[in-house]
Protein backbone atom coordinates (compact mmCIF):
# COMPACT_ATOMS: atom_id res chain seq x y z
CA UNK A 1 72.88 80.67 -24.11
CA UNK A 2 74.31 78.49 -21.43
CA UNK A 3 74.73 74.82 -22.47
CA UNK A 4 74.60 73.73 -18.92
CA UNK A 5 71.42 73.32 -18.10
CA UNK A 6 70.29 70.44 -20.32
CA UNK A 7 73.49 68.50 -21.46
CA UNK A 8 75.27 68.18 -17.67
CA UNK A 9 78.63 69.37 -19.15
CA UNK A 10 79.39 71.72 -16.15
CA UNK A 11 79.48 75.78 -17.02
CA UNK A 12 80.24 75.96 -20.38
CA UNK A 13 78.53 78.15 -22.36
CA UNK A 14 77.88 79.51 -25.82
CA UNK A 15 77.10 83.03 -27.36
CA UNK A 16 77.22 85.33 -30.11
CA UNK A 17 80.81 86.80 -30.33
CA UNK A 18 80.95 90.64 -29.89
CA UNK A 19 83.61 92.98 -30.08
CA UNK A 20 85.02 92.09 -26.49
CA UNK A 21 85.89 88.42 -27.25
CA UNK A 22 88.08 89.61 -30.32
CA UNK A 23 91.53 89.66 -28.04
CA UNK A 24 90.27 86.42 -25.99
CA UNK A 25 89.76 84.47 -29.29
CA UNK A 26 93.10 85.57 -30.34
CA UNK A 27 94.41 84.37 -26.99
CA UNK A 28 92.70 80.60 -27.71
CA UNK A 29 94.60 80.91 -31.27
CA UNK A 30 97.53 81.58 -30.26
CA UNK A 31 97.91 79.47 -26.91
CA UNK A 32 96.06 76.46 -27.74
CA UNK A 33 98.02 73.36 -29.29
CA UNK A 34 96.40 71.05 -31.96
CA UNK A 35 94.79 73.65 -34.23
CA UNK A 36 95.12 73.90 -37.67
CA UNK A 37 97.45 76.45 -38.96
CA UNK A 38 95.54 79.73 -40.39
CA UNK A 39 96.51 82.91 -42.55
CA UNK A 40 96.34 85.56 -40.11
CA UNK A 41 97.95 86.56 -36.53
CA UNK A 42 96.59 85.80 -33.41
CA UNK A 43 95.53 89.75 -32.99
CA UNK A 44 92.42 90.75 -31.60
CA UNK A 45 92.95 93.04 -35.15
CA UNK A 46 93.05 90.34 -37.13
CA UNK A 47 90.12 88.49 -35.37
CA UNK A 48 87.88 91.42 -35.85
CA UNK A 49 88.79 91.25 -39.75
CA UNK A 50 87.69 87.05 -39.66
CA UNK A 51 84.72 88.14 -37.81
CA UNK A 52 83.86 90.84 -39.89
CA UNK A 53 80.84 90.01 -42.79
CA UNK A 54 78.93 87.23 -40.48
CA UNK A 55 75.64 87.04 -40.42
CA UNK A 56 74.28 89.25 -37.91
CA UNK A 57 74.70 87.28 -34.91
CA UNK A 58 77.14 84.76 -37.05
CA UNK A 59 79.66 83.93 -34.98
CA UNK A 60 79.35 82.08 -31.85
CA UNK A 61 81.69 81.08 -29.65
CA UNK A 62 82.04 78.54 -26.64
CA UNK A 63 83.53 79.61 -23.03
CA UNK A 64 85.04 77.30 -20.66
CA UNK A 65 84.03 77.23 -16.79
CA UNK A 66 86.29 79.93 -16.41
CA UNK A 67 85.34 82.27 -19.01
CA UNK A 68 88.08 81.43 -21.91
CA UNK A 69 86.98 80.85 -25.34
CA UNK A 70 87.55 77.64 -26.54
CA UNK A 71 86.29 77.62 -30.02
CA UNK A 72 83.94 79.46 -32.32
CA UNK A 73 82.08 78.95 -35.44
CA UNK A 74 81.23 81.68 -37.96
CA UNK A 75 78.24 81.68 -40.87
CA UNK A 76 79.16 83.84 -44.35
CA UNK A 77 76.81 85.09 -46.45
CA UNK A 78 77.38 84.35 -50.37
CA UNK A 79 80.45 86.69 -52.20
CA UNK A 80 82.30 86.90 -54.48
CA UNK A 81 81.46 84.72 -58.04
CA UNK A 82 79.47 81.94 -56.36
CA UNK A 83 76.38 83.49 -54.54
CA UNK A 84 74.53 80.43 -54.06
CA UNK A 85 77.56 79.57 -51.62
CA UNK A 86 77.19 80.16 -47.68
CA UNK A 87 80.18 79.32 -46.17
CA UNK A 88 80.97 78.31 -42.10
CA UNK A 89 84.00 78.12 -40.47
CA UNK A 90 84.82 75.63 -37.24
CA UNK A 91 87.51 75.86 -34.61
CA UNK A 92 87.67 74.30 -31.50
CA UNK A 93 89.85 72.93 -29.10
CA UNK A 94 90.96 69.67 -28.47
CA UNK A 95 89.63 70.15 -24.39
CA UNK A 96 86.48 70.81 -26.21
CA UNK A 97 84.01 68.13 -25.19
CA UNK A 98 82.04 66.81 -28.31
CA UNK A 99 78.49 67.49 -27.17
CA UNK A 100 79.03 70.69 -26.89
CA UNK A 101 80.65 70.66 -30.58
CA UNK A 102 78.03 68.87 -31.68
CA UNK A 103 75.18 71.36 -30.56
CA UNK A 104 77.15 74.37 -32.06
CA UNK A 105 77.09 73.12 -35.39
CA UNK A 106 73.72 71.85 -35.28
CA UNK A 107 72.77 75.54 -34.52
CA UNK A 108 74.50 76.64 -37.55
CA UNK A 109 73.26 74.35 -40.01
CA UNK A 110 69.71 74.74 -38.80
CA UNK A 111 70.56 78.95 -39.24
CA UNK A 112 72.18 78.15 -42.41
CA UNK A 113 68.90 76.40 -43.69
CA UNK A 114 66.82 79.19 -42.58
CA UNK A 115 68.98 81.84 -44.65
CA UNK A 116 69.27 79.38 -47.53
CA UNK A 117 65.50 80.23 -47.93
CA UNK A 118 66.08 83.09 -50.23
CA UNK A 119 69.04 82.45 -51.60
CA UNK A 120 68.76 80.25 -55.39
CA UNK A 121 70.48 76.79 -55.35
CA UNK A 122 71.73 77.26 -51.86
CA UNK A 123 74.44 74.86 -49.95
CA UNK A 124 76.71 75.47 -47.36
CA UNK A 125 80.54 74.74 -47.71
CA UNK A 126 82.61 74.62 -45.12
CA UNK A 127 86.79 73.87 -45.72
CA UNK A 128 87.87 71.64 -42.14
CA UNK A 129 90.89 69.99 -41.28
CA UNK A 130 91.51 66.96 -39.60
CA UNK A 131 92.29 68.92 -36.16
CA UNK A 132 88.46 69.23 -36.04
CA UNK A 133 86.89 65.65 -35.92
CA UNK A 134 84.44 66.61 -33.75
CA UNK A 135 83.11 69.41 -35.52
CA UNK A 136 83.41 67.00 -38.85
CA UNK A 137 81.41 64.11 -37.32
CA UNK A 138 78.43 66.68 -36.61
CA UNK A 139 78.56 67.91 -40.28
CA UNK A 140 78.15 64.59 -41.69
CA UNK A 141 75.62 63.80 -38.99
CA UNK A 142 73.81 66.79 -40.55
CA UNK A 143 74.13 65.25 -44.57
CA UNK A 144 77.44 66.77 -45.28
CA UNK A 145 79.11 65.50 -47.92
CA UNK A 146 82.94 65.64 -48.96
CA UNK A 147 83.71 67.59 -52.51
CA UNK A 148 87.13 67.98 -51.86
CA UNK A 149 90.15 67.16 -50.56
CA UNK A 150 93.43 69.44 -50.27
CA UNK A 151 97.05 69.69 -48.73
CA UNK A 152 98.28 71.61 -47.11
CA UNK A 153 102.54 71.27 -47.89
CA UNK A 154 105.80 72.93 -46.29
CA UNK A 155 109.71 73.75 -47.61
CA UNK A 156 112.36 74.44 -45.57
CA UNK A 157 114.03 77.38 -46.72
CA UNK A 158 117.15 77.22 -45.09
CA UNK A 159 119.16 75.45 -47.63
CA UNK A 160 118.63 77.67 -50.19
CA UNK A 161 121.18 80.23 -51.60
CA UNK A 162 119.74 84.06 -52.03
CA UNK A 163 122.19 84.52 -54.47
CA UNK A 164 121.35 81.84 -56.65
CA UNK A 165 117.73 82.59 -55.89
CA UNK A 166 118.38 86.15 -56.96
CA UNK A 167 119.68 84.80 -60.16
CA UNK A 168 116.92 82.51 -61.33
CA UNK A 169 116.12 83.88 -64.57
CA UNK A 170 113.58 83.37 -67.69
CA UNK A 171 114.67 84.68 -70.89
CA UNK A 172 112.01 87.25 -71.59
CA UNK A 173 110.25 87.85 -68.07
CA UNK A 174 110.52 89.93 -65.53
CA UNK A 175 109.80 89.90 -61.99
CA UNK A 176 108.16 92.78 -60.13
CA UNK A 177 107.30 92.47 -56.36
CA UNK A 178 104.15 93.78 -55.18
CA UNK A 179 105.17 97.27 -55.17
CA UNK A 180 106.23 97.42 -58.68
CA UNK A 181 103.11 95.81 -59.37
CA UNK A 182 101.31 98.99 -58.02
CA UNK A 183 103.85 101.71 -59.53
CA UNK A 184 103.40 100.14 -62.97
CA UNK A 185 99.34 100.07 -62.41
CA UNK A 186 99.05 96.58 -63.16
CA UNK A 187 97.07 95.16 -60.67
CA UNK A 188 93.71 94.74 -62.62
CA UNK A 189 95.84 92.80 -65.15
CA UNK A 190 97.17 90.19 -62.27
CA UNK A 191 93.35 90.21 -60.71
CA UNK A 192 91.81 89.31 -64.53
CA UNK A 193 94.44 86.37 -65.06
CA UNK A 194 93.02 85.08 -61.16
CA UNK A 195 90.21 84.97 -62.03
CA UNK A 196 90.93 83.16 -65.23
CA UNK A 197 93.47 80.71 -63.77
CA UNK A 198 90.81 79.79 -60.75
CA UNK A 199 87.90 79.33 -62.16
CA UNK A 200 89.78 76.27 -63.53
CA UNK A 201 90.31 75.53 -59.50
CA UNK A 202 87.52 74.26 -56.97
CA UNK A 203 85.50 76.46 -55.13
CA UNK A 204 84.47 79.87 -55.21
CA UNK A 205 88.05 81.21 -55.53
CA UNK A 206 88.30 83.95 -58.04
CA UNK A 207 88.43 87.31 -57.43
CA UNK A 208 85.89 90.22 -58.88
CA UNK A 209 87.00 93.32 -58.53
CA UNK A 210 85.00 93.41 -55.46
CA UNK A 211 86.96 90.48 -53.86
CA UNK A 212 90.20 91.33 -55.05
CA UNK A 213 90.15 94.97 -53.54
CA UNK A 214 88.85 93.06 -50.54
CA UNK A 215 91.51 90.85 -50.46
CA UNK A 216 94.17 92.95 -51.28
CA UNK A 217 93.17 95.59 -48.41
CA UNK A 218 93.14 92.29 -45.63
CA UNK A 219 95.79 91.96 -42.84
CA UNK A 220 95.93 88.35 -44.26
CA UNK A 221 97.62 89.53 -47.53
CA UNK A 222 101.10 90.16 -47.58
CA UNK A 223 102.86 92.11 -49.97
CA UNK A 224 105.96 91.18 -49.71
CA UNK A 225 105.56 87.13 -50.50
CA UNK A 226 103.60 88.28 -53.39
CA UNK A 227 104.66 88.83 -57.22
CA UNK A 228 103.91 89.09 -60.81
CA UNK A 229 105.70 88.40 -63.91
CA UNK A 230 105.44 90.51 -66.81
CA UNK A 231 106.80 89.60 -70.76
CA UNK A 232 108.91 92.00 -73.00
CA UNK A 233 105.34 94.14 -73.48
CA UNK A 234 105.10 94.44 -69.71
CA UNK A 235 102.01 92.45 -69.99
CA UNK A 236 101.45 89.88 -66.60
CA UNK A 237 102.04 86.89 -67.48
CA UNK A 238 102.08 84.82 -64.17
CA UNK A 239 101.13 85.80 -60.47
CA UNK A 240 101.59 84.90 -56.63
CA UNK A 241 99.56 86.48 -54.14
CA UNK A 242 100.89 85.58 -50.74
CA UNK A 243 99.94 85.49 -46.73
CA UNK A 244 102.41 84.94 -44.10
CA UNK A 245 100.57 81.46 -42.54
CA UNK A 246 100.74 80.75 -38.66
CA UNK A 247 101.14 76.59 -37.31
CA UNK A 248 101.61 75.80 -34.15
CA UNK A 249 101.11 77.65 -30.82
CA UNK A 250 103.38 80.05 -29.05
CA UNK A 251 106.32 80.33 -28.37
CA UNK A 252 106.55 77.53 -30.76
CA UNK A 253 104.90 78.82 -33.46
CA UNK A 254 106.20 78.50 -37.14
CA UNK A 255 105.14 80.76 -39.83
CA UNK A 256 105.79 81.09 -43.32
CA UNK A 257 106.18 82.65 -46.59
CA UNK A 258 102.49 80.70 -47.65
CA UNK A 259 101.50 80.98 -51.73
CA UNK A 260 97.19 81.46 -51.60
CA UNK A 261 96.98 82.33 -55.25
CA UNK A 262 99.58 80.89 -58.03
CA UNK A 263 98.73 80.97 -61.53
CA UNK A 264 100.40 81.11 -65.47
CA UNK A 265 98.83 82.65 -68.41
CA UNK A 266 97.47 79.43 -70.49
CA UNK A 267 100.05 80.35 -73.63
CA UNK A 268 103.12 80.76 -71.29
CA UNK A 269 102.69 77.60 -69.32
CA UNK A 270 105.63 75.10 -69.75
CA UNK A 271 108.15 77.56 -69.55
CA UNK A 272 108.95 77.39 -65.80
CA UNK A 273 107.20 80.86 -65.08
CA UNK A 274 105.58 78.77 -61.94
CA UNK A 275 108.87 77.77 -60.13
CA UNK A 276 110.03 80.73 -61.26
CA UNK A 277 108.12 82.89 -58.88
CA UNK A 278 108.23 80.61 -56.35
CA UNK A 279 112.06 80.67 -56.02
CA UNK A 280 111.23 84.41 -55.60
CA UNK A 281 108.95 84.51 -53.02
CA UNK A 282 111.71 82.15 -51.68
CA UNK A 283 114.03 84.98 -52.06
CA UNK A 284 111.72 87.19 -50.32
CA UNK A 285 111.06 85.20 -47.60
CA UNK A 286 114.72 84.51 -46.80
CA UNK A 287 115.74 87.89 -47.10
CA UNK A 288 113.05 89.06 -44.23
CA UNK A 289 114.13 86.54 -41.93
CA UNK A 290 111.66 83.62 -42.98
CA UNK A 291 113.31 80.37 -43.07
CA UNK A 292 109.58 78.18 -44.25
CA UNK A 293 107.63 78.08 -47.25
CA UNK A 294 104.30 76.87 -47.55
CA UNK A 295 101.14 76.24 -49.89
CA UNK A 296 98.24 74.05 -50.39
CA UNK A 297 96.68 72.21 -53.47
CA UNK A 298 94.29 70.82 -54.62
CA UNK A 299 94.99 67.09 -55.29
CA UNK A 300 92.43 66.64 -58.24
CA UNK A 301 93.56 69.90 -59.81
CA UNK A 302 93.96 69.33 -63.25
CA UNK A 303 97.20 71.32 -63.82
CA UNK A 304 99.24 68.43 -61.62
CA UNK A 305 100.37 71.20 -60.18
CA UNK A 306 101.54 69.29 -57.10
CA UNK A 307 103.92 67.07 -59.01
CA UNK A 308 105.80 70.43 -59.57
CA UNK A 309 105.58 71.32 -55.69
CA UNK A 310 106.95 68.01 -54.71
CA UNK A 311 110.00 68.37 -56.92
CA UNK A 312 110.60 71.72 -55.56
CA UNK A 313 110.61 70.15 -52.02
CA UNK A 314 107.38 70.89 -50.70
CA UNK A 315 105.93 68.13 -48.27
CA UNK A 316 102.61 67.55 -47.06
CA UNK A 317 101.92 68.23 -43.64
CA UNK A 318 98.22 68.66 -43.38
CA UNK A 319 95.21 67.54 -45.23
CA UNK A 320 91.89 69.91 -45.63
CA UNK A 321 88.45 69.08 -46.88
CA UNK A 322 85.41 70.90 -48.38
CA UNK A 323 82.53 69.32 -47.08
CA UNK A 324 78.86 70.77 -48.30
CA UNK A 325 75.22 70.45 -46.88
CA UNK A 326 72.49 71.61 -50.03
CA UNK A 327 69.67 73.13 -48.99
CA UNK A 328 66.11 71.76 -48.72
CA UNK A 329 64.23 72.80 -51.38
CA UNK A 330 60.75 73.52 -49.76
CA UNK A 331 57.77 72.27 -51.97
CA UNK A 332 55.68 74.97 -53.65
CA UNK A 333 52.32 74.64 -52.69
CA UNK A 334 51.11 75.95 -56.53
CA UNK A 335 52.73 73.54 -58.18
């Protein structure tokens, strides 16, 4: 659908993305300055991956005169634990001129509301940064409302000493890396405690076994910034999973050793096991050439658990919200 012809914005257009606009969105990722920062590379591999599990016809994205993509928006059906939850996804530019913004988002709220129609207690969440004002002000044009608020924080690395990082120690525990994890066939043990330790998180964030497999077998995991902690039984008693997250664009791009998933066994907590596993993602980081560390948090999550990130050094660069439209319940004429 061209946007020209009614809102005198010259030749920009809009369309569904297909399978040829995968390495063109990567090229607006990883060229274009002012974006948030995101967990996967700007690869026409990993865009497919983002892409993949839209609606049919979910993902839309908007072309300058001269054919580049300039942004996108994507529509999710429910997963996971929470299938009343449709989530959408909004990146633009900052050459991006608001009207144009403005009618993308209207198209997928109004296609959100039509697939809300058969899905129970429907409502649409989507997690924006600041980077995307535009794309905000249309949401709360369109009833959004904010639910939560998050930040996004980041830790040198290159002060720290591997050596005294390899050393970090608590009596008792034992840290595997990922691969360990696998060899010992323990990773339905570190999924369970996820989904235990999240649910006490916002959002839709633990894993089924589904989801974890899912998540596990994504380019945005990365094995080697992720760990587990096991006690004298060899029973997991604290986690990391880990991405390798992307700021900035090229060829000044940072990325970093970034935690998605941290959590501690409810009897084990207040023994250090957290900072303990971050020092050795830390470790791993620094020892594949990594020099940042990053993570975000929740700041009304009930564990404080940012007090702990701030003593470690971790400093907030970024702030994230979850912003949610409900759906319209439509009246039932037999009532």
């Amino acid at each position: 659908m061209t946007l020209t012809d009614f809102r005198g914005v010259g030749s920009w257009s809009r369309s569904p993305a297909s399978a040829v606009d995968h390495p063109l969105i990567a090229d607006f990722l990883a060229t274009t300055s002012g974006l948030g920062g995101r967990k996967f590379s700007a690869d026409s591999r990993d865009v497919a991956e983002q892409l993949d599990g839209v609606y049919p016809d979910g993902a839309t994205v908007l072309r300058d005169e001269a054919g580049r993509v300039r942004g996108y928006a994507l529509l999710r059906p429910p997963h996971g634990v929470d299938l009343a939850e449709i989530s959408g996804e909004f990146v633009f530019g900052p050459d991006a001129r608001h009207v144009l913004i403005d009618e993308i988002v209207g198209a997928t709220v109004d296609r959100f509301h039509r697939e809300a129609r058969g899905v129970a207690g429907a409502y649409l969440r989507v997690f924006i940064g600041t980077d995307q004002a535009a794309a905000l002000d249309a949401l709360i044009a369109r009833g959004a409302w904010r639910e939560g608020e998050f930040i996004r924080t980041r830790k040198p690395l290159e002060g720290e000493d591997v050596d005294g990082l390899a050393a970090v120690e608590v009596s008792g525990l034992t840290v595997l890396s990922w691969a360990e994890v696998v060899d010992r066939g323990l990773g339905e043990q570190v999924r369970r405690l996820q989904y235990d330790t999240f649910l006490e998180h916002f959002g839709n964030m633990s894993k089924t076994p589904a989801a974890f497999a899912h998540h596990l077998h994504s380019r945005s995991f990365t094995p080697d910034f992720s760990v587990a902690a096991v006690d004298v039984s060899g029973d997991v008693v604290g986690y990391v999973l880990g991405s390798t997250f992307t700021a900035g664009a090229a060829p000044g791009e940072e990325r970093s050793a970034h935690t998605d998933y941290i959590g501690v066994r409810s009897d084990q907590r207040k023994r250090g096991i957290g900072e303990l596993l971050l020092r050795k993602v830390w470790l791993a980081a620094l020892r594949r050439g990594v020099t940042v560390a990053s993570l975000g948090t929740d700041i009304n999550n009930q564990s404080n658990a940012h007090l702990l990130y701030r003593r470690l050094g971790y400093v907030a660069v970024e702030n994230q919200y979850a912003y949610r439209i409900d759906a319209v319940r439509e009246p039932n004429t037999h009532e």
